[in-house]
PDB file of N, CA and C in Angstrom:
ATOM      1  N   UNK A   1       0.845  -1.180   0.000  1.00  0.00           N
ATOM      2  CA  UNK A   1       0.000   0.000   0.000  1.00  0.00           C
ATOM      3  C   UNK A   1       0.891   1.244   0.000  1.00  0.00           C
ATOM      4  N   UNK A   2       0.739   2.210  -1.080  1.00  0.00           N
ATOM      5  CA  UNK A   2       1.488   3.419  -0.989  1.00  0.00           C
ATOM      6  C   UNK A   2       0.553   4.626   0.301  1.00  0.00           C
ATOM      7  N   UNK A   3       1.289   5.220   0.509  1.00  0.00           N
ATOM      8  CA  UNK A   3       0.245   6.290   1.655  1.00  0.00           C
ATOM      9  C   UNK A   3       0.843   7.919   1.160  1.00  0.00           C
ATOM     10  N   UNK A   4      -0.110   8.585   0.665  1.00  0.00           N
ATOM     11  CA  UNK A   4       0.163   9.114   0.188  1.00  0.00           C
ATOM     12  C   UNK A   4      -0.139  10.421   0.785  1.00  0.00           C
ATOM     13  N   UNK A   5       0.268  11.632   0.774  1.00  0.00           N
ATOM     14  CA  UNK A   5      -0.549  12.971   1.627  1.00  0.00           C
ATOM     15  C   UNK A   5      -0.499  13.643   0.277  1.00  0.00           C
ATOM     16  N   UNK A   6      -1.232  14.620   0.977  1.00  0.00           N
ATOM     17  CA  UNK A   6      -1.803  15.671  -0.153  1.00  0.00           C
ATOM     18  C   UNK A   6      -2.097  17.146   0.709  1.00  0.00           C
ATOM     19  N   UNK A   7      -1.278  18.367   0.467  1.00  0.00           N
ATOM     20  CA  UNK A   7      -1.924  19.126   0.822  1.00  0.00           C
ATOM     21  C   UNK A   7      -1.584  20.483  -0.129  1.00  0.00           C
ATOM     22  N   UNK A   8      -2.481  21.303   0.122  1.00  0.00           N
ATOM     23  CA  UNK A   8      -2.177  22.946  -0.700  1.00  0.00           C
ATOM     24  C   UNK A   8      -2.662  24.428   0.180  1.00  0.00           C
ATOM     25  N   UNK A   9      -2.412  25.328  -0.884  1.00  0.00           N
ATOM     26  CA  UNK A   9      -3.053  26.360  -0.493  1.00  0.00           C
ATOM     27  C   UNK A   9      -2.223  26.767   1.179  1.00  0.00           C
ATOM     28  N   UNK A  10      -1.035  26.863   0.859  1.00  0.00           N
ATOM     29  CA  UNK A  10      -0.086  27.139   1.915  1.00  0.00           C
ATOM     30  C   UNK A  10       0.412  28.448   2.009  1.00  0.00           C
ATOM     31  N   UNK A  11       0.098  29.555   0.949  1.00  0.00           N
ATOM     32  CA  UNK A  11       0.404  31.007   0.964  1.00  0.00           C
ATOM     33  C   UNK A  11       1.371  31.217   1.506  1.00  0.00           C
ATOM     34  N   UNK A  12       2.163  31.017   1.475  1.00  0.00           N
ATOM     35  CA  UNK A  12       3.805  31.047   2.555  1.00  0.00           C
ATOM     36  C   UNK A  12       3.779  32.699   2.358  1.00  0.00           C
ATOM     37  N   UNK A  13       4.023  33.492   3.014  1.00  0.00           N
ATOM     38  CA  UNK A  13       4.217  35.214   2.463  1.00  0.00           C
ATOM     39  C   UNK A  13       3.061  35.690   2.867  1.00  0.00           C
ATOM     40  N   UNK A  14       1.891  35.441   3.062  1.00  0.00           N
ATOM     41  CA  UNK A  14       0.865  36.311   3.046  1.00  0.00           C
ATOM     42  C   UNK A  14       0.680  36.824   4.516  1.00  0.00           C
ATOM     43  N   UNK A  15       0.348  37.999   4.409  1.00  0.00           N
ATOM     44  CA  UNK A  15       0.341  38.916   5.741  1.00  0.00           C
ATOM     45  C   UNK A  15      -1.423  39.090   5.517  1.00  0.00           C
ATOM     46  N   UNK A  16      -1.602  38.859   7.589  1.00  0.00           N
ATOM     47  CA  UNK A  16      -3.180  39.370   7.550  1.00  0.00           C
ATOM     48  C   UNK A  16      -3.073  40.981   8.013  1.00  0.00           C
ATOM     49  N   UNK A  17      -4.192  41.751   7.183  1.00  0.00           N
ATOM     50  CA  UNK A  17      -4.009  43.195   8.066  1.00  0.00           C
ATOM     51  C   UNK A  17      -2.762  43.556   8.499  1.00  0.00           C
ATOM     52  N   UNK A  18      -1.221  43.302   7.688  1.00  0.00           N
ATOM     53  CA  UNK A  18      -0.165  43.711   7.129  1.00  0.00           C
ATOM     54  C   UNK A  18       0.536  43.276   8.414  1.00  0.00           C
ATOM     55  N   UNK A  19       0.278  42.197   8.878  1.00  0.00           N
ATOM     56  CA  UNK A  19       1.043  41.165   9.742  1.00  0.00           C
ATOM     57  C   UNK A  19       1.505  40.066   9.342  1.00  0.00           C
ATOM     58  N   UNK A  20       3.233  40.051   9.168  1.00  0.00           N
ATOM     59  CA  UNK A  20       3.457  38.861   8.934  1.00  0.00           C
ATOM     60  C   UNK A  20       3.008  37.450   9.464  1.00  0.00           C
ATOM     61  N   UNK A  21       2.661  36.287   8.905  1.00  0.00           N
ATOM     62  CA  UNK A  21       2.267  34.840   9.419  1.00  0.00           C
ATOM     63  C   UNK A  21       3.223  34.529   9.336  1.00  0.00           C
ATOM     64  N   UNK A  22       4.589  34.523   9.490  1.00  0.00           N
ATOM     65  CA  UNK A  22       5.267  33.469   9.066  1.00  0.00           C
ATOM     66  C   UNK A  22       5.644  32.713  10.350  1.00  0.00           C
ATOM     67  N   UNK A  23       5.132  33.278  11.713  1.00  0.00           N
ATOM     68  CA  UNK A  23       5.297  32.196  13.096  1.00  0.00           C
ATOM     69  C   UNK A  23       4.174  31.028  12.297  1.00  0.00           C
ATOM     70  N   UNK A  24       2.739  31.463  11.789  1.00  0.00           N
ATOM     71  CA  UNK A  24       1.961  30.292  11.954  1.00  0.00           C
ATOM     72  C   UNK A  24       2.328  29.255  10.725  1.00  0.00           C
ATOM     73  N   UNK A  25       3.196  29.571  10.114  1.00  0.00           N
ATOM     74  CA  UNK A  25       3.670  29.173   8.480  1.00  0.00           C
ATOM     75  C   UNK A  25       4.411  28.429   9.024  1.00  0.00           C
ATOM     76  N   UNK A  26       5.532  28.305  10.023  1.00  0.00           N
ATOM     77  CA  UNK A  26       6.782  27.875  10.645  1.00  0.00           C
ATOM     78  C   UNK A  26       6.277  26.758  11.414  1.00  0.00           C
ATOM     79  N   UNK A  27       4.788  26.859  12.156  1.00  0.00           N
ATOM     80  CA  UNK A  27       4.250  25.891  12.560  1.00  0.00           C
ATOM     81  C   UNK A  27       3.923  24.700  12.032  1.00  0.00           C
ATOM     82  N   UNK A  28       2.818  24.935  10.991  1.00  0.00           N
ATOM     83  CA  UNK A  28       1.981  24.306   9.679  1.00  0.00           C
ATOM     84  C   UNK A  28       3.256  23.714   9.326  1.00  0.00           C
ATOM     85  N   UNK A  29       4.171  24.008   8.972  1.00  0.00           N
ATOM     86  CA  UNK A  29       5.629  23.472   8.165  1.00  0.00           C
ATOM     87  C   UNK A  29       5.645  22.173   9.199  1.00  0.00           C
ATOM     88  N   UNK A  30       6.143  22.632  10.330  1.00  0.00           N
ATOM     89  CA  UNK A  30       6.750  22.023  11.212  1.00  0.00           C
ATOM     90  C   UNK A  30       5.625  20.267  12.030  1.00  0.00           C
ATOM     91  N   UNK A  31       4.305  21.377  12.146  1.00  0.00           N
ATOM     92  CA  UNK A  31       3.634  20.072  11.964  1.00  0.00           C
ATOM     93  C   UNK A  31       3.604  18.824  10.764  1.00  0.00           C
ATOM     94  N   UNK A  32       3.680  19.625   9.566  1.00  0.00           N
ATOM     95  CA  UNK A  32       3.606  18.578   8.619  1.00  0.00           C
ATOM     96  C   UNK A  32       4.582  17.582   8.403  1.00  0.00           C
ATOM     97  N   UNK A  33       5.943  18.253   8.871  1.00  0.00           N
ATOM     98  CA  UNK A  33       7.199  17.357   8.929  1.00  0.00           C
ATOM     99  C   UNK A  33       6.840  16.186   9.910  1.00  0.00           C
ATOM    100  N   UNK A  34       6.284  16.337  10.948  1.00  0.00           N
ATOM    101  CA  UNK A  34       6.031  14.936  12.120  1.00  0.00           C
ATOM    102  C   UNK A  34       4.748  14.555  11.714  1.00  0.00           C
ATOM    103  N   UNK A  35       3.981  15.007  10.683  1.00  0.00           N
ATOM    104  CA  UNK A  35       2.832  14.085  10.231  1.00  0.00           C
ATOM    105  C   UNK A  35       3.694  13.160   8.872  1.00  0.00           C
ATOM    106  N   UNK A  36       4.351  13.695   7.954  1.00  0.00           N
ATOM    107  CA  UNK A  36       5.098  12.808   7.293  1.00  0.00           C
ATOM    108  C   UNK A  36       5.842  11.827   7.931  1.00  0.00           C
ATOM    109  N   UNK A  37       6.463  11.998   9.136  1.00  0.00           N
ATOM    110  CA  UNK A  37       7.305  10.817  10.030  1.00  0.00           C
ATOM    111  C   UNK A  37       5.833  10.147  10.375  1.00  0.00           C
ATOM    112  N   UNK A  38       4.930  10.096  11.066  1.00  0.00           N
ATOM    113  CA  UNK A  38       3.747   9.155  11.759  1.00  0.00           C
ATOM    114  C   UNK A  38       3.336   8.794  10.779  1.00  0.00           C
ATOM    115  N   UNK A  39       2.970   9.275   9.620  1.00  0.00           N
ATOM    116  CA  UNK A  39       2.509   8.083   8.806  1.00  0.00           C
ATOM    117  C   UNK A  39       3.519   7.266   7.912  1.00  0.00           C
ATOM    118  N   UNK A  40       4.862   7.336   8.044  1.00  0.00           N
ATOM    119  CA  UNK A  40       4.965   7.093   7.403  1.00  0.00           C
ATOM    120  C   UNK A  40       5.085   7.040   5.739  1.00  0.00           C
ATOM    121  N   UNK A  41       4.728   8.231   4.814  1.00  0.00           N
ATOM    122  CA  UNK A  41       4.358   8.616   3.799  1.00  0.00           C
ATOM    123  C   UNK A  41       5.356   8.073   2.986  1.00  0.00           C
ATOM    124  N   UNK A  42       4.568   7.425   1.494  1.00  0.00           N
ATOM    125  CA  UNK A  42       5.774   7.050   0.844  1.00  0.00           C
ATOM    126  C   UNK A  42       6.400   8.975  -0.558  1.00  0.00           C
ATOM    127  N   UNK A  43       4.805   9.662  -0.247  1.00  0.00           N
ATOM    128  CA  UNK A  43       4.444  10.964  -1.175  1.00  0.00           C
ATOM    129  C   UNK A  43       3.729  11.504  -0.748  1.00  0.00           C
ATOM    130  N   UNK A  44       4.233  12.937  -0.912  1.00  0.00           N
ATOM    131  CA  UNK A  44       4.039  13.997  -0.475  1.00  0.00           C
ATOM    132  C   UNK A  44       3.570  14.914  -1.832  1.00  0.00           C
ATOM    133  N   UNK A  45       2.544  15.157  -2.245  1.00  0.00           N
ATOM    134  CA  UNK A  45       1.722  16.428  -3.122  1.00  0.00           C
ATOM    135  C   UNK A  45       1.467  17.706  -2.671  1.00  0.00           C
ATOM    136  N   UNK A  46       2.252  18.940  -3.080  1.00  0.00           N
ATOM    137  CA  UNK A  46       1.684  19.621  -2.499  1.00  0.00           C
ATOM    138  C   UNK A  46       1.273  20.641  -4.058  1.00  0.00           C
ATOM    139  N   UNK A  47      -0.385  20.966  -3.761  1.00  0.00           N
ATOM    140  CA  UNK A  47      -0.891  20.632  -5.073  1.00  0.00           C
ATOM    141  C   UNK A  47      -1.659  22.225  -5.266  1.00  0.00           C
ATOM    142  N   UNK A  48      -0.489  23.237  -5.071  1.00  0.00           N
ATOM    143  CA  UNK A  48      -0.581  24.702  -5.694  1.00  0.00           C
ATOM    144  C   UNK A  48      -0.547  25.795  -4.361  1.00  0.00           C
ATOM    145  N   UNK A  49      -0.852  26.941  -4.518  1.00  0.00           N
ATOM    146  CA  UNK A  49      -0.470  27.688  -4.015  1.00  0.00           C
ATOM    147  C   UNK A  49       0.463  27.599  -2.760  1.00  0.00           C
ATOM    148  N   UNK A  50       1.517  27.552  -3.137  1.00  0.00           N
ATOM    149  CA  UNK A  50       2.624  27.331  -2.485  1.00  0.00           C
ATOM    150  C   UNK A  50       2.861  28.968  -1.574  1.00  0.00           C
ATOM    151  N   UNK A  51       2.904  29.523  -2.140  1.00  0.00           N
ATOM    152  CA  UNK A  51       3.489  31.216  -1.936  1.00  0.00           C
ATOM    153  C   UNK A  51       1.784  31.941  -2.367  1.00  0.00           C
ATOM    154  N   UNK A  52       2.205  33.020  -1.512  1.00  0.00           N
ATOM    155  CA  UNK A  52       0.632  33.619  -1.467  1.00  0.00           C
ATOM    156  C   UNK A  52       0.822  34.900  -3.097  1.00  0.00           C
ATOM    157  N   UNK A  53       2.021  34.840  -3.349  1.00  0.00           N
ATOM    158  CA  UNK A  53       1.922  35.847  -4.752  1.00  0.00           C
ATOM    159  C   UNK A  53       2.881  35.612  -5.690  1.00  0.00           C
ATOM    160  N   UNK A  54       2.914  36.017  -6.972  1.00  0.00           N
ATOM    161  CA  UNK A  54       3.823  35.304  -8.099  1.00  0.00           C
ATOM    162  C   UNK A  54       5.959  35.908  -7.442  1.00  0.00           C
ATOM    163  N   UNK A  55       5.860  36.953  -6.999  1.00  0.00           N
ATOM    164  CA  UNK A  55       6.665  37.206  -6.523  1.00  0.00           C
ATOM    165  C   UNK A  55       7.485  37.027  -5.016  1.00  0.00           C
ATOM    166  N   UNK A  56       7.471  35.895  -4.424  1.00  0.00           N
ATOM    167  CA  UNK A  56       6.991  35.513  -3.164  1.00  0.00           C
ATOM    168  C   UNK A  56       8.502  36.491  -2.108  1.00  0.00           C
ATOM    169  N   UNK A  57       8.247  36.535  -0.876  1.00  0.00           N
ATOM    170  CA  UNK A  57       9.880  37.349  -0.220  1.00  0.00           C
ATOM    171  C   UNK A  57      11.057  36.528   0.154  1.00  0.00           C
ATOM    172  N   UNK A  58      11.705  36.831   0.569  1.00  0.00           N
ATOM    173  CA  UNK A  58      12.903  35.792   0.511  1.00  0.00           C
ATOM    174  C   UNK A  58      13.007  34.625   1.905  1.00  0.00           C
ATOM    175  N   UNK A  59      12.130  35.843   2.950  1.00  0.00           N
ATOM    176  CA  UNK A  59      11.365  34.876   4.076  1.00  0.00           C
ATOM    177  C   UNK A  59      10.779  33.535   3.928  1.00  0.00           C
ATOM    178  N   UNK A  60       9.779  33.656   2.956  1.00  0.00           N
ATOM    179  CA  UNK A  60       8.248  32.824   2.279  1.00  0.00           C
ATOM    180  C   UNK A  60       9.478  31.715   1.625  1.00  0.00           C
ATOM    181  N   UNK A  61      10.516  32.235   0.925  1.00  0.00           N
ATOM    182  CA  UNK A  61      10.948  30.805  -0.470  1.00  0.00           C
ATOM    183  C   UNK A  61      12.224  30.486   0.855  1.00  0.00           C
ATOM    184  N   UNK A  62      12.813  31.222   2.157  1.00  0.00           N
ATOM    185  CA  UNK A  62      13.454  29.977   2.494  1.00  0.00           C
ATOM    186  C   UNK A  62      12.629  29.133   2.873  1.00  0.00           C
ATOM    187  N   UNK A  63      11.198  29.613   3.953  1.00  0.00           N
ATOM    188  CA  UNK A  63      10.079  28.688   4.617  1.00  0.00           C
ATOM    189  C   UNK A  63      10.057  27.577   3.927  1.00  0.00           C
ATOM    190  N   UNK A  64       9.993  27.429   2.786  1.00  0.00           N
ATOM    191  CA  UNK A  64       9.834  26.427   1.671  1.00  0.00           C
ATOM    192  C   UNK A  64      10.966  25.464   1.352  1.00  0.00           C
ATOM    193  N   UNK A  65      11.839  26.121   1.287  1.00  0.00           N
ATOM    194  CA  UNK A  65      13.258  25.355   0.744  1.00  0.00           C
ATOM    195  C   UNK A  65      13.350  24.540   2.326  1.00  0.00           C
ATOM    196  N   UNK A  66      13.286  25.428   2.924  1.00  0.00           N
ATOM    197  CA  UNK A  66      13.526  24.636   4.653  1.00  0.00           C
ATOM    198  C   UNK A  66      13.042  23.699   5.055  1.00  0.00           C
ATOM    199  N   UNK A  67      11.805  23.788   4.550  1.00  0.00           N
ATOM    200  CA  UNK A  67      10.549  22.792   4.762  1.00  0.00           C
ATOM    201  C   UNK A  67      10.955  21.104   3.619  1.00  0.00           C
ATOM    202  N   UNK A  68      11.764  21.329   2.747  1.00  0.00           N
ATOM    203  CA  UNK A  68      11.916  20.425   1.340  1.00  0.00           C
ATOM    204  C   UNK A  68      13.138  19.611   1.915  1.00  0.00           C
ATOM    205  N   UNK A  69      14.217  20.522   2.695  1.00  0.00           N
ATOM    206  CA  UNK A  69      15.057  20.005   3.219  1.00  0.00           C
ATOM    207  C   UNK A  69      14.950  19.062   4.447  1.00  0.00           C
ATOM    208  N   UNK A  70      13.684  19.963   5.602  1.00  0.00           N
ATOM    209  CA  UNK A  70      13.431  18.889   6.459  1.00  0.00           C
ATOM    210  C   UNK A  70      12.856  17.473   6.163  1.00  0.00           C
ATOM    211  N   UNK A  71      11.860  17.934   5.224  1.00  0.00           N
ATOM    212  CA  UNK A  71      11.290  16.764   4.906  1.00  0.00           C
ATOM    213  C   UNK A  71      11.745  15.833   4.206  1.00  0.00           C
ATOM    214  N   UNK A  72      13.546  15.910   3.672  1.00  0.00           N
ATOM    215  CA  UNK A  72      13.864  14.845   2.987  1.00  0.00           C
ATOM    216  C   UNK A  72      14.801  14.436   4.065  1.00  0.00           C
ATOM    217  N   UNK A  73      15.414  14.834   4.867  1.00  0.00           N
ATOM    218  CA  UNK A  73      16.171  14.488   5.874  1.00  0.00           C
ATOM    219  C   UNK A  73      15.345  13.561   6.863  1.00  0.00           C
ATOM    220  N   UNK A  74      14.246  13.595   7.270  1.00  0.00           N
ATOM    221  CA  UNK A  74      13.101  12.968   8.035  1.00  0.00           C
ATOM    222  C   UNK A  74      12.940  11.523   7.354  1.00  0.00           C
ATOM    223  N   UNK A  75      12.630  11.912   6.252  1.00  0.00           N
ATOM    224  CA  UNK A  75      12.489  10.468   5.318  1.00  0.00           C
ATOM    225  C   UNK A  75      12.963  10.928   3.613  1.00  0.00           C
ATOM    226  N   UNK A  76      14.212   9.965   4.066  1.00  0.00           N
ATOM    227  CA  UNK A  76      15.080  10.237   2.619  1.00  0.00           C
ATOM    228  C   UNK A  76      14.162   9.700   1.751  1.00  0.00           C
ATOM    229  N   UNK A  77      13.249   8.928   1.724  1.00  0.00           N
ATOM    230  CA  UNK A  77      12.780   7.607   0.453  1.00  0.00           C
ATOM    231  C   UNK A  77      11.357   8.607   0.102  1.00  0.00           C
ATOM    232  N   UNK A  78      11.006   9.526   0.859  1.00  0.00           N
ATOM    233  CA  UNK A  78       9.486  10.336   0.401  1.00  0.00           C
ATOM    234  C   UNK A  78      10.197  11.082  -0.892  1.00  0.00           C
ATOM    235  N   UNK A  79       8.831  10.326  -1.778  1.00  0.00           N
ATOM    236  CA  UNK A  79       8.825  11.133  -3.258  1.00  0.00           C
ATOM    237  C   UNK A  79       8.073  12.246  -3.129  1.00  0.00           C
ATOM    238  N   UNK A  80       8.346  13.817  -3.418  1.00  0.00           N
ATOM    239  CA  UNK A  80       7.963  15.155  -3.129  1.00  0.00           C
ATOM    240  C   UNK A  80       7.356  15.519  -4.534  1.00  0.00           C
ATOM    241  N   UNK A  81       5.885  16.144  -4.690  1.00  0.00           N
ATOM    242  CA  UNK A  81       5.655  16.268  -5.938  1.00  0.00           C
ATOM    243  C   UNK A  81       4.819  17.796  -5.770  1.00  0.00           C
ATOM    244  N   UNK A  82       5.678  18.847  -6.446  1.00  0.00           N
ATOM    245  CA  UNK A  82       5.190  20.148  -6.218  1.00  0.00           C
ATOM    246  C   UNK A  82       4.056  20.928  -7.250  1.00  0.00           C
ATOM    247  N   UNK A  83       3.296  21.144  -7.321  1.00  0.00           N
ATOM    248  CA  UNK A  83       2.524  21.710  -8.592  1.00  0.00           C
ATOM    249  C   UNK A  83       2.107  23.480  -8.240  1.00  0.00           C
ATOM    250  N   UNK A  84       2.693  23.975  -9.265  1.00  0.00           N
ATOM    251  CA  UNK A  84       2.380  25.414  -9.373  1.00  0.00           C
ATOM    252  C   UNK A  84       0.681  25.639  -9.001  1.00  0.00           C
ATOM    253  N   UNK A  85       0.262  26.516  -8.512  1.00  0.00           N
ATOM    254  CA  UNK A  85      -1.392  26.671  -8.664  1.00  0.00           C
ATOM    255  C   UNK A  85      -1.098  28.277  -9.413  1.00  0.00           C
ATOM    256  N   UNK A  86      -2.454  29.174  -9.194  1.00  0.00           N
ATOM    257  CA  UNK A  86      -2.521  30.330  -9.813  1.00  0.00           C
ATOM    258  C   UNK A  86      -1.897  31.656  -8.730  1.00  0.00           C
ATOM    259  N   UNK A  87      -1.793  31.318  -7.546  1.00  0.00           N
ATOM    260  CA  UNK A  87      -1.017  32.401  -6.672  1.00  0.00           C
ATOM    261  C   UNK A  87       0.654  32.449  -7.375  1.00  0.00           C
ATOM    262  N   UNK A  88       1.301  31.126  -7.910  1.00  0.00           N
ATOM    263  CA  UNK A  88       2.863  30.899  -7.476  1.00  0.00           C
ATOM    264  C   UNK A  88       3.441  31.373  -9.439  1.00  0.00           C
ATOM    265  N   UNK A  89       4.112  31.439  -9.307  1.00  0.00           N
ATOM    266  CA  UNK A  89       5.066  31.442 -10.543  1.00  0.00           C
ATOM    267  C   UNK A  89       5.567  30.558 -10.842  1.00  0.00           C
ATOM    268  N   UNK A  90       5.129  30.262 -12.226  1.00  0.00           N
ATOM    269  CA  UNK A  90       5.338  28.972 -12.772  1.00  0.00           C
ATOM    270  C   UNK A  90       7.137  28.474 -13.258  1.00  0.00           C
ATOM    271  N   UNK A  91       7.308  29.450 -13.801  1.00  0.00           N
ATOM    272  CA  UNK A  91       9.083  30.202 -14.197  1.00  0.00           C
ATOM    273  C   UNK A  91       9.580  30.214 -12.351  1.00  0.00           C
ATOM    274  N   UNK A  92       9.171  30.469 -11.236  1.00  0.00           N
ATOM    275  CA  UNK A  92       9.745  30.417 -10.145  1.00  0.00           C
ATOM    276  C   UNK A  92       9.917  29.588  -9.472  1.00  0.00           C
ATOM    277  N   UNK A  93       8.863  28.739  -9.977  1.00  0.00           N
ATOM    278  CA  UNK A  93       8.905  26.766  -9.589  1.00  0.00           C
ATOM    279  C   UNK A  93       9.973  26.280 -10.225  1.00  0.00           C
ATOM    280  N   UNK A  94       9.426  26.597 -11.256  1.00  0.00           N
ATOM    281  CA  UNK A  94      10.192  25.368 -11.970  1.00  0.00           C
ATOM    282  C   UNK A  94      12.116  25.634 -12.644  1.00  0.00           C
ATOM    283  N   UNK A  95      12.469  27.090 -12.142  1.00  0.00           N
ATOM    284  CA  UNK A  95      14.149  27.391 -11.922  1.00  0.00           C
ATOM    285  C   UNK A  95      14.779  26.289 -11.264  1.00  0.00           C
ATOM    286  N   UNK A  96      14.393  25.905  -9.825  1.00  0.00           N
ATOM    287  CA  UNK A  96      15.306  25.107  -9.406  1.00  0.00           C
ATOM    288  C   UNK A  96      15.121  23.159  -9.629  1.00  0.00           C
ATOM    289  N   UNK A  97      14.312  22.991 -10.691  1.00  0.00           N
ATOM    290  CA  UNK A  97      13.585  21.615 -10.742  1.00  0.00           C
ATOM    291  C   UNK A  97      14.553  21.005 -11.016  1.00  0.00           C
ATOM    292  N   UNK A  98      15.612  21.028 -11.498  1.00  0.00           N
ATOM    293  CA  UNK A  98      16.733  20.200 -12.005  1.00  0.00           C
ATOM    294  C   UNK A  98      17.783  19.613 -10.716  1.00  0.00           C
ATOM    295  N   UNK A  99      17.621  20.518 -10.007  1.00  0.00           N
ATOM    296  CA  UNK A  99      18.303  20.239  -8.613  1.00  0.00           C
ATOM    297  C   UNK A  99      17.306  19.505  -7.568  1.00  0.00           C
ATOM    298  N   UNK A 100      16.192  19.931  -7.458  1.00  0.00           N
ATOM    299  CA  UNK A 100      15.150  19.266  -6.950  1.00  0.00           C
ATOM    300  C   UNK A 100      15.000  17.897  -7.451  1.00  0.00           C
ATOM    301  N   UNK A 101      14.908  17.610  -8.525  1.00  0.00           N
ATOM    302  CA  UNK A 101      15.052  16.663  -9.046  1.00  0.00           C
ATOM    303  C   UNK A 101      15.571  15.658  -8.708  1.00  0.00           C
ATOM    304  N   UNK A 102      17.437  15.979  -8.847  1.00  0.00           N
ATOM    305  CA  UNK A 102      18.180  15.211  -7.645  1.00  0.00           C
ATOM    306  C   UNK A 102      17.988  14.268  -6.425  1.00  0.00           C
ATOM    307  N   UNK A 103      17.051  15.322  -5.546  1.00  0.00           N
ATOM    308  CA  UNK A 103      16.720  15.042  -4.275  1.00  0.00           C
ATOM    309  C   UNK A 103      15.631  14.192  -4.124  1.00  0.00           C
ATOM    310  N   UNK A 104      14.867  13.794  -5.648  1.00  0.00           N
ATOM    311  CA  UNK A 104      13.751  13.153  -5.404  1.00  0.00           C
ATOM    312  C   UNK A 104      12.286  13.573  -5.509  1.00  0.00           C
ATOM    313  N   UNK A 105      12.836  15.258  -5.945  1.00  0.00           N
ATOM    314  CA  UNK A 105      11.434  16.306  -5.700  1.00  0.00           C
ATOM    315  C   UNK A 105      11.275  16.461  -7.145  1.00  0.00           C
ATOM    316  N   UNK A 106       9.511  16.651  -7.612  1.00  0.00           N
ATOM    317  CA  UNK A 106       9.243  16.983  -9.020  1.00  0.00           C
ATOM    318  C   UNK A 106       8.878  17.708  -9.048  1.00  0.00           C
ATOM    319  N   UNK A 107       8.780  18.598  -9.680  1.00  0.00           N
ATOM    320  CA  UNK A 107       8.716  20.388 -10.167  1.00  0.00           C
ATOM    321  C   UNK A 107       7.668  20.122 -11.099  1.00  0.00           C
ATOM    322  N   UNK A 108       6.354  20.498 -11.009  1.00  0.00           N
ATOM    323  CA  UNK A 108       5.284  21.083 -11.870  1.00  0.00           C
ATOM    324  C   UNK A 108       4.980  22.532 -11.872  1.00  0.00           C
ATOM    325  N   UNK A 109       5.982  23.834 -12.344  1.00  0.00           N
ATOM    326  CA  UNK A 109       5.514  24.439 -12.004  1.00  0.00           C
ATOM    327  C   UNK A 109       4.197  25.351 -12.696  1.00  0.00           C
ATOM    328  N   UNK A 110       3.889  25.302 -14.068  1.00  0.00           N
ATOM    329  CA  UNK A 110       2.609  24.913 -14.990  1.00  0.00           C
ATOM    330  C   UNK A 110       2.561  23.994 -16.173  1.00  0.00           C
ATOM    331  N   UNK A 111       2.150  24.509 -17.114  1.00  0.00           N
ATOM    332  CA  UNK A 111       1.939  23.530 -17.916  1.00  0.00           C
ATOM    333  C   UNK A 111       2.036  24.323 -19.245  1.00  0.00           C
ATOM    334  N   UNK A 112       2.770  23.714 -20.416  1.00  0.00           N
ATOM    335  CA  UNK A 112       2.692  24.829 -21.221  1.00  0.00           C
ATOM    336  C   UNK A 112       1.479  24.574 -22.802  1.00  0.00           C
ATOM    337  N   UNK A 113       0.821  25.253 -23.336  1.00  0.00           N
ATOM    338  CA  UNK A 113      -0.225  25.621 -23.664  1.00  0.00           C
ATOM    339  C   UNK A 113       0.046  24.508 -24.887  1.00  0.00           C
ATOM    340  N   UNK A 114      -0.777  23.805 -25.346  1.00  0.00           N
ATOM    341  CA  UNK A 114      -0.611  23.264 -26.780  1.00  0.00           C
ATOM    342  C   UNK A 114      -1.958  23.245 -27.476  1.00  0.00           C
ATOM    343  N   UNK A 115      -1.797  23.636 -28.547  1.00  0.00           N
ATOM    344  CA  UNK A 115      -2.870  23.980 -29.359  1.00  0.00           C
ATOM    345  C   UNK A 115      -3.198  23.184 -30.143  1.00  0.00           C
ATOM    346  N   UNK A 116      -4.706  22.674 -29.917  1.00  0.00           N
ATOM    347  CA  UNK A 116      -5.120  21.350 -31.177  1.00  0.00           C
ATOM    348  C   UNK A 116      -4.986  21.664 -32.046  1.00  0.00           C
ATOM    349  N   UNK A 117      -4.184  20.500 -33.363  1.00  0.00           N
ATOM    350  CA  UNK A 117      -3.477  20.697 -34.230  1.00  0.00           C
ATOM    351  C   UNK A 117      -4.945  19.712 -35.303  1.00  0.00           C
ATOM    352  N   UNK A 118      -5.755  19.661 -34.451  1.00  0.00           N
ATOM    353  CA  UNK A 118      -6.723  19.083 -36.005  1.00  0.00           C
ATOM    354  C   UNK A 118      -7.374  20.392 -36.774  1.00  0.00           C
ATOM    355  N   UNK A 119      -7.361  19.709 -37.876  1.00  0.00           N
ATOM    356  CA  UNK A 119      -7.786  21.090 -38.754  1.00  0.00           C
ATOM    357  C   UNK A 119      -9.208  20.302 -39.398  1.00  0.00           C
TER     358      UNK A 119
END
């Protein structure tokens, strides 16, 4: 049986009423790292809005990188599968996919447009 998680809509960056979240971001991270250890997970989806805007701060993309690192150190064998949504930048995902890659992580960061070719 594979066990798989799934989660999104993580806005890493977004301020309420021009207050940074990034204590409750640091949490959410941090919980999810010891929910990937308890279950066990063989994959991890995290399935769009990663960053709350196409330009995210440098705070928001370490939260993230930090979070990619814990979670492969926790469990080297979890396959990581990232998908751009409409908050994140697709060109900002998918820069470091080749290195991610490496580590086991897949970079979706969109999809590029193809046009039916029946005439």
């Amino acid at each position: 049986m594979i066990k798989v998680l799934h989660t999104a809509d993580w806005h890493l960056g977004h301020r309420l009423h021009g207050i940074a979240r990034n204590y409750e971001h640091r949490i959410f991270l941090n919980w999810l790292i010891a929910k990937i250890q308890y279950t066990q997970a063989d994959a991890l989806i995290i399935a769009g809005d990663i960053f709350d805007s196409a330009n995210p701060s440098a705070n928001a993309q370490s939260l993230f990188y930090d979070f990619l690192i814990k979670a492969k150190q926790c469990s080297p064998l979890l396959d990581i599968i990232i998908i751009g949504g409409n908050h994140d930048s697709a060109s900002r995902l998918d820069a470091p996919s080749q290195i991610l890659e490496n580590l086991g992580i897949k970079v979706i960061g969109g999809l590029t447009y193809r046009q039916n070719r029946k005439s």
